[in-house]
C-alpha atoms as a PDB file:
ATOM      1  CA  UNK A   1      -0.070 -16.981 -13.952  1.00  0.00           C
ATOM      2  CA  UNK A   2      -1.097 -14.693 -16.431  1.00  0.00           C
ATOM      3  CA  UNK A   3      -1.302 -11.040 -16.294  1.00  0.00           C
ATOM      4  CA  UNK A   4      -4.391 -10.555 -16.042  1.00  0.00           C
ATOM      5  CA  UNK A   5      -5.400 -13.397 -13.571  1.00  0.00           C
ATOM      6  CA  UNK A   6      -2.427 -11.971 -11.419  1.00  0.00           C
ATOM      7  CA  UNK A   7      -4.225  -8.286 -11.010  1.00  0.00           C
ATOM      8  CA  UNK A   8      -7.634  -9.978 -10.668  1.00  0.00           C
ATOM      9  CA  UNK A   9      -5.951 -11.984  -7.463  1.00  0.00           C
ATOM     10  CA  UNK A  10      -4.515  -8.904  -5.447  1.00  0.00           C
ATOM     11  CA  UNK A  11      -6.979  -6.768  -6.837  1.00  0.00           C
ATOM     12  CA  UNK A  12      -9.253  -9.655  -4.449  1.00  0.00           C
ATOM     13  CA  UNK A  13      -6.299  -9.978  -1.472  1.00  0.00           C
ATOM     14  CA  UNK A  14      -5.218  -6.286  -0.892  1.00  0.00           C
ATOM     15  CA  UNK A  15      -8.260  -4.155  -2.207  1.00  0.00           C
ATOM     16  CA  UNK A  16     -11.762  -5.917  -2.189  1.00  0.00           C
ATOM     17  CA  UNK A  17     -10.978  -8.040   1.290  1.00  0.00           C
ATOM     18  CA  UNK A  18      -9.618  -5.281   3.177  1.00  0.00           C
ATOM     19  CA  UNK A  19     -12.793  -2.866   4.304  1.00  0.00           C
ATOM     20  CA  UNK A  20     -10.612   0.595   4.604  1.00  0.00           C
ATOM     21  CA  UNK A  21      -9.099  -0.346   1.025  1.00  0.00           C
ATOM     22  CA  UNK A  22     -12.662  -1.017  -0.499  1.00  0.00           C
ATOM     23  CA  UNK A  23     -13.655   2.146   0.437  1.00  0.00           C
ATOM     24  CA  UNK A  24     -11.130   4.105  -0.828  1.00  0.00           C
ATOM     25  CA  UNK A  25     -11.484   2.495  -3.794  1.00  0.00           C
ATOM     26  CA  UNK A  26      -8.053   1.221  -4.584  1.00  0.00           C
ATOM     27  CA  UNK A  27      -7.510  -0.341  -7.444  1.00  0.00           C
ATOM     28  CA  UNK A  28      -4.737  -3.217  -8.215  1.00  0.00           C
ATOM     29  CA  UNK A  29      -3.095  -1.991 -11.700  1.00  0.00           C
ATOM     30  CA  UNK A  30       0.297  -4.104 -11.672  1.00  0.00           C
ATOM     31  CA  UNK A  31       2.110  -6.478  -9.772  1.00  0.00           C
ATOM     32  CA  UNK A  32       4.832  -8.694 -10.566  1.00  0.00           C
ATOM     33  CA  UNK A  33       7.782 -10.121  -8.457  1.00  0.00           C
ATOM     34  CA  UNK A  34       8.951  -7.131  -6.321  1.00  0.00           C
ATOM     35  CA  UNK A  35       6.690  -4.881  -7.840  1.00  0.00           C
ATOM     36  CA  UNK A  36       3.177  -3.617  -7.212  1.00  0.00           C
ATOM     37  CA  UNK A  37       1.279  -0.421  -8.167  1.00  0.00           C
ATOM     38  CA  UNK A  38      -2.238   0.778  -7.504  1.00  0.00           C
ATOM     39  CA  UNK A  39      -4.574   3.557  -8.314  1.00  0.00           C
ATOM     40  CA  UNK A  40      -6.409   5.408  -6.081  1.00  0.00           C
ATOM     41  CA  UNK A  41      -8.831   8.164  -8.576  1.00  0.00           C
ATOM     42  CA  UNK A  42      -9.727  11.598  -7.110  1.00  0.00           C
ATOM     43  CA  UNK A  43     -13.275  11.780  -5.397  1.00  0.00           C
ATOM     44  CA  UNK A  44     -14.569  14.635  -3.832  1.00  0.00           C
ATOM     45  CA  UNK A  45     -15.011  12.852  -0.357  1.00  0.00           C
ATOM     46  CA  UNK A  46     -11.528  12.159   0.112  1.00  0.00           C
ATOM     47  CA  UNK A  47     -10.856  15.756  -0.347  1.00  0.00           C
ATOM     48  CA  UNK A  48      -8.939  17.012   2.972  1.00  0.00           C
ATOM     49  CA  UNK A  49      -8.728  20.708   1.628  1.00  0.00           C
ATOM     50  CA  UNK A  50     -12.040  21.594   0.219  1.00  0.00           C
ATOM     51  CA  UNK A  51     -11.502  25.419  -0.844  1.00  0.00           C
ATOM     52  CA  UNK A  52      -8.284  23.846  -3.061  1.00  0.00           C
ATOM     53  CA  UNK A  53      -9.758  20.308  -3.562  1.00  0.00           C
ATOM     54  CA  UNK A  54      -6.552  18.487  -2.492  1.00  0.00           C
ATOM     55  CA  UNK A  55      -6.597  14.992  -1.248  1.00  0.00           C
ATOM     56  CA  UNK A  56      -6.335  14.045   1.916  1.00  0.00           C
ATOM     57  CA  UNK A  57      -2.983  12.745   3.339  1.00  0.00           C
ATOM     58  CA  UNK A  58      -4.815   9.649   4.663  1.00  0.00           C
ATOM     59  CA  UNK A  59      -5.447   8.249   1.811  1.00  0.00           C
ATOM     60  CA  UNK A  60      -2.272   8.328   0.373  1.00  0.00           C
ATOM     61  CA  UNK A  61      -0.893   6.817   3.040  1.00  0.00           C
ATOM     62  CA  UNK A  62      -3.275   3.731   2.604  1.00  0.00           C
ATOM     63  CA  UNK A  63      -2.232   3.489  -0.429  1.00  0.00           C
ATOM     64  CA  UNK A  64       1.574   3.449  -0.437  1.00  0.00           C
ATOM     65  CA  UNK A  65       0.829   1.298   2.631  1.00  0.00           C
ATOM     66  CA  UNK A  66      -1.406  -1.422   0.999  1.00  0.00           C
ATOM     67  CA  UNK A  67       1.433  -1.062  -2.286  1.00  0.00           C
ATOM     68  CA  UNK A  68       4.199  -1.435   0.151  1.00  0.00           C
ATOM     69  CA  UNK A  69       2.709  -4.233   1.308  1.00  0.00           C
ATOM     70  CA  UNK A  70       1.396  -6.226  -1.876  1.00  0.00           C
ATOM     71  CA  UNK A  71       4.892  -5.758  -3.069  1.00  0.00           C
ATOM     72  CA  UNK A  72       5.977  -7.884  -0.442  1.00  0.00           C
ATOM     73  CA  UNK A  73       3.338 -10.551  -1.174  1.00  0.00           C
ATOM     74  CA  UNK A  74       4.637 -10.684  -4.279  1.00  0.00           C
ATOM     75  CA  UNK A  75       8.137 -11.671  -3.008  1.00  0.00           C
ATOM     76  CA  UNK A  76       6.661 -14.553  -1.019  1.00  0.00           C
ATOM     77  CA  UNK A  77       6.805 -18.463  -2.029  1.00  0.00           C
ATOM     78  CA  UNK A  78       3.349 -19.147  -0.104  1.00  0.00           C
ATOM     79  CA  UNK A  79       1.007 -17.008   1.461  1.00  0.00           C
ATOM     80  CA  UNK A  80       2.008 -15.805   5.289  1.00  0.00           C
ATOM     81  CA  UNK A  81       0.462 -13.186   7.638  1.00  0.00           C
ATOM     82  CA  UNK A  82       3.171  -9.950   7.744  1.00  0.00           C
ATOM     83  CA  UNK A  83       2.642  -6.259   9.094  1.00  0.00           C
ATOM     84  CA  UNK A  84       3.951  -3.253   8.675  1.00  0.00           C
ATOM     85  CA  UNK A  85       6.725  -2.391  10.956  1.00  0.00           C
ATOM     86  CA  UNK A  86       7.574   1.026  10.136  1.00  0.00           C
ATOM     87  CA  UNK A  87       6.014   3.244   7.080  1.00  0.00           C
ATOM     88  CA  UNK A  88       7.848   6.965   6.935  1.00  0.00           C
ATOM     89  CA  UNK A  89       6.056   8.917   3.862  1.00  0.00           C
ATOM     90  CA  UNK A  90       7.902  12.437   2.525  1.00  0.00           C
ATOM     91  CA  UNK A  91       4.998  14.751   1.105  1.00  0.00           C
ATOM     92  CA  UNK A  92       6.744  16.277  -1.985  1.00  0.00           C
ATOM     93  CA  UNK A  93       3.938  18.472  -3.085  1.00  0.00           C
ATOM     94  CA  UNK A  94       0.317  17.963  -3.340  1.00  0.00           C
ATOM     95  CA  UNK A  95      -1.568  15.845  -5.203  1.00  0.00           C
ATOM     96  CA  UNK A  96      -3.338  17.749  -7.941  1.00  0.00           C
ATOM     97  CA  UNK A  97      -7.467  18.317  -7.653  1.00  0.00           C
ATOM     98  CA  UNK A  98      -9.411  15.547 -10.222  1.00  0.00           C
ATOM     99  CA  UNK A  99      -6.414  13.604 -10.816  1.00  0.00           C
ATOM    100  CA  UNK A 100      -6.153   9.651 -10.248  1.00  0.00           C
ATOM    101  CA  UNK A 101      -3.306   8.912  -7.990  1.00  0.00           C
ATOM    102  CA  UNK A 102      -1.016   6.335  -8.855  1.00  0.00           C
ATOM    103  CA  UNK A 103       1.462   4.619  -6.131  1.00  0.00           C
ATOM    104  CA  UNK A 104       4.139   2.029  -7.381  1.00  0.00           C
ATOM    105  CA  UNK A 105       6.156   0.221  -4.990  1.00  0.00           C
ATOM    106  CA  UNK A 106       9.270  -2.239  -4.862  1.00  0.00           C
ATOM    107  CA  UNK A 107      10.264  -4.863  -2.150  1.00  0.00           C
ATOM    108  CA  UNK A 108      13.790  -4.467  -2.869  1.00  0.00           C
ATOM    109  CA  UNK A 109      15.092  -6.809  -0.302  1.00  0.00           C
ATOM    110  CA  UNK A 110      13.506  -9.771   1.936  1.00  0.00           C
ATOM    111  CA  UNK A 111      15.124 -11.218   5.052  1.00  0.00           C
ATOM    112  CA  UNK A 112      13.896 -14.541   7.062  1.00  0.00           C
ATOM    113  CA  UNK A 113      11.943 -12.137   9.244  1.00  0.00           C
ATOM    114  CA  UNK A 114      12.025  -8.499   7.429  1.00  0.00           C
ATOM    115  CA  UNK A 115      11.013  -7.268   3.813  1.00  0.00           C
ATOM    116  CA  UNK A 116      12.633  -3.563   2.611  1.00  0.00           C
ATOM    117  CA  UNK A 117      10.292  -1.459   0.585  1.00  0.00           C
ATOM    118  CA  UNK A 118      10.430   1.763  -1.221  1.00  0.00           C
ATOM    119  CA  UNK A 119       7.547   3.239  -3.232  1.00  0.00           C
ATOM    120  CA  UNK A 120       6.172   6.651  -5.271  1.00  0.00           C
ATOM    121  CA  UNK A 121       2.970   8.078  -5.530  1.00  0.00           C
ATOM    122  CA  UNK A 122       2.527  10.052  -8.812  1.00  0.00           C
ATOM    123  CA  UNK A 123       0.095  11.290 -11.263  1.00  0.00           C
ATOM    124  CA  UNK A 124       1.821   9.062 -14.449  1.00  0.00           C
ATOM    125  CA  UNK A 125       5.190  10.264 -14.452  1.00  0.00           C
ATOM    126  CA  UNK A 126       7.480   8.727 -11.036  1.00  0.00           C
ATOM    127  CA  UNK A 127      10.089  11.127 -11.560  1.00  0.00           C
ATOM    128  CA  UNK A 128       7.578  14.081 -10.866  1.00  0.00           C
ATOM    129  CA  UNK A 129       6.533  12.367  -7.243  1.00  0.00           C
ATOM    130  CA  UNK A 130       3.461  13.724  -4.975  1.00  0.00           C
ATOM    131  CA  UNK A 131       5.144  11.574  -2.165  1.00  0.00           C
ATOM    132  CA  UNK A 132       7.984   8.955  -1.818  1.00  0.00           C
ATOM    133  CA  UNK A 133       7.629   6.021   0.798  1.00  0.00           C
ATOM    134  CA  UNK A 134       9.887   3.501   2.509  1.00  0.00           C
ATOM    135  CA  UNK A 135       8.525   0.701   4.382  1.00  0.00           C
ATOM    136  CA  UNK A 136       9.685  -2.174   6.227  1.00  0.00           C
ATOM    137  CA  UNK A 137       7.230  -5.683   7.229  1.00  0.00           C
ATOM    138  CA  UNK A 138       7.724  -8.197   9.683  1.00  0.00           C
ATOM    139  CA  UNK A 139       7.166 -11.811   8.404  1.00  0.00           C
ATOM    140  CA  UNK A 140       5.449 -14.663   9.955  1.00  0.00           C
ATOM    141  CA  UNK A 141       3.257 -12.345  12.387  1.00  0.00           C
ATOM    142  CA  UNK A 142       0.784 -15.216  12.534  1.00  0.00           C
ATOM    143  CA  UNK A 143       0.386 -16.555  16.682  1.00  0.00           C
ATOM    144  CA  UNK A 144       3.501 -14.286  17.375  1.00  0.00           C
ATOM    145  CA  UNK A 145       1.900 -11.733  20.767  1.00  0.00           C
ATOM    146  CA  UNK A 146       3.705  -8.467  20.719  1.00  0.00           C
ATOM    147  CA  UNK A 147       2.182  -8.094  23.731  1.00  0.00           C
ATOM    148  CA  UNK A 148       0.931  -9.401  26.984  1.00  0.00           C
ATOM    149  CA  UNK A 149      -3.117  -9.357  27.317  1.00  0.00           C
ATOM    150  CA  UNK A 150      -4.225  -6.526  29.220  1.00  0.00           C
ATOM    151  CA  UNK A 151      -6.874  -9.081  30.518  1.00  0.00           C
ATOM    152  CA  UNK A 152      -6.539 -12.818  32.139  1.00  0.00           C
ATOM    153  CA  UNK A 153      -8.630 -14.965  30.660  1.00  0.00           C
ATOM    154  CA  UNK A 154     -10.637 -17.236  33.158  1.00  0.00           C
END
């Protein structure tokens, strides 16, 4: 698939089809096999600090989640259902006011039922990071209850 065609499908599976992602306005700049990265450009209503004009931390975290995760796709021979099992994000320092944010992530390792993920979120250079992620999904969550239902059915 080429380039272009590639960006143009996650741009569609992990940006324009998931509601919180639309919003934010994520946008699908790479992805290859292990590799995804996004952009996420500064707006004024994702601000969390208005007097310094800092993003939020939430949407950061959407976004190294939603890279974490289209990393992963990438890795996959067909399309599954998978969810993030556990996401832990280290604020370096704060992402500068007017800036687009730029998260690029890695599934460095898949298993049957677990994928390994590591990611940055930087202004254009990773080696200067605003935050560094690591991430791990569980595969096959289609059908699979976590839980009992808190109601019978009649």
């Amino acid at each position: 698939m080429e380039k272009d065609a590639r960006i143009a499908l996650f741009q569609q599976w992990f940006s324009d089809n998931i509601p919180h992602n639309k919003a934010l306005g994520l946008r699908v700049i790479g992805a290859s096999r292990g590799f995804a990265s996004m952009q996420l450009d500064w707006r004024e209503e994702l601000v969390g600090n208005p007097e310094t004009g800092v993003l939020a931390g939430g949407p950061l975290t959407a976004m190294l989640d939603g890279c974490c995760g289209m990393s992963v796709a990438t890795m996959l021979k067909a399309p599954e259902p998978f969810a993030t099992l556990d996401l832990r994000i280290d604020y370096v320092r704060p992402a500068e006011p007017g800036k687009p944010v730029i998260a690029e992530a890695e599934c460095y390792r898949i298993t049957r039922s677990v994928a390994f993920t590591r990611a940055f979120a930087h202004h254009g250079d990773a080696k200067d990071p605003i935050a560094a992620a690591a991430g791990t999904f569980m595969l096959g969550t289609k059908g699979k209850a976590t839980r009992p239902a808190l109601v019978d059915k009649p």
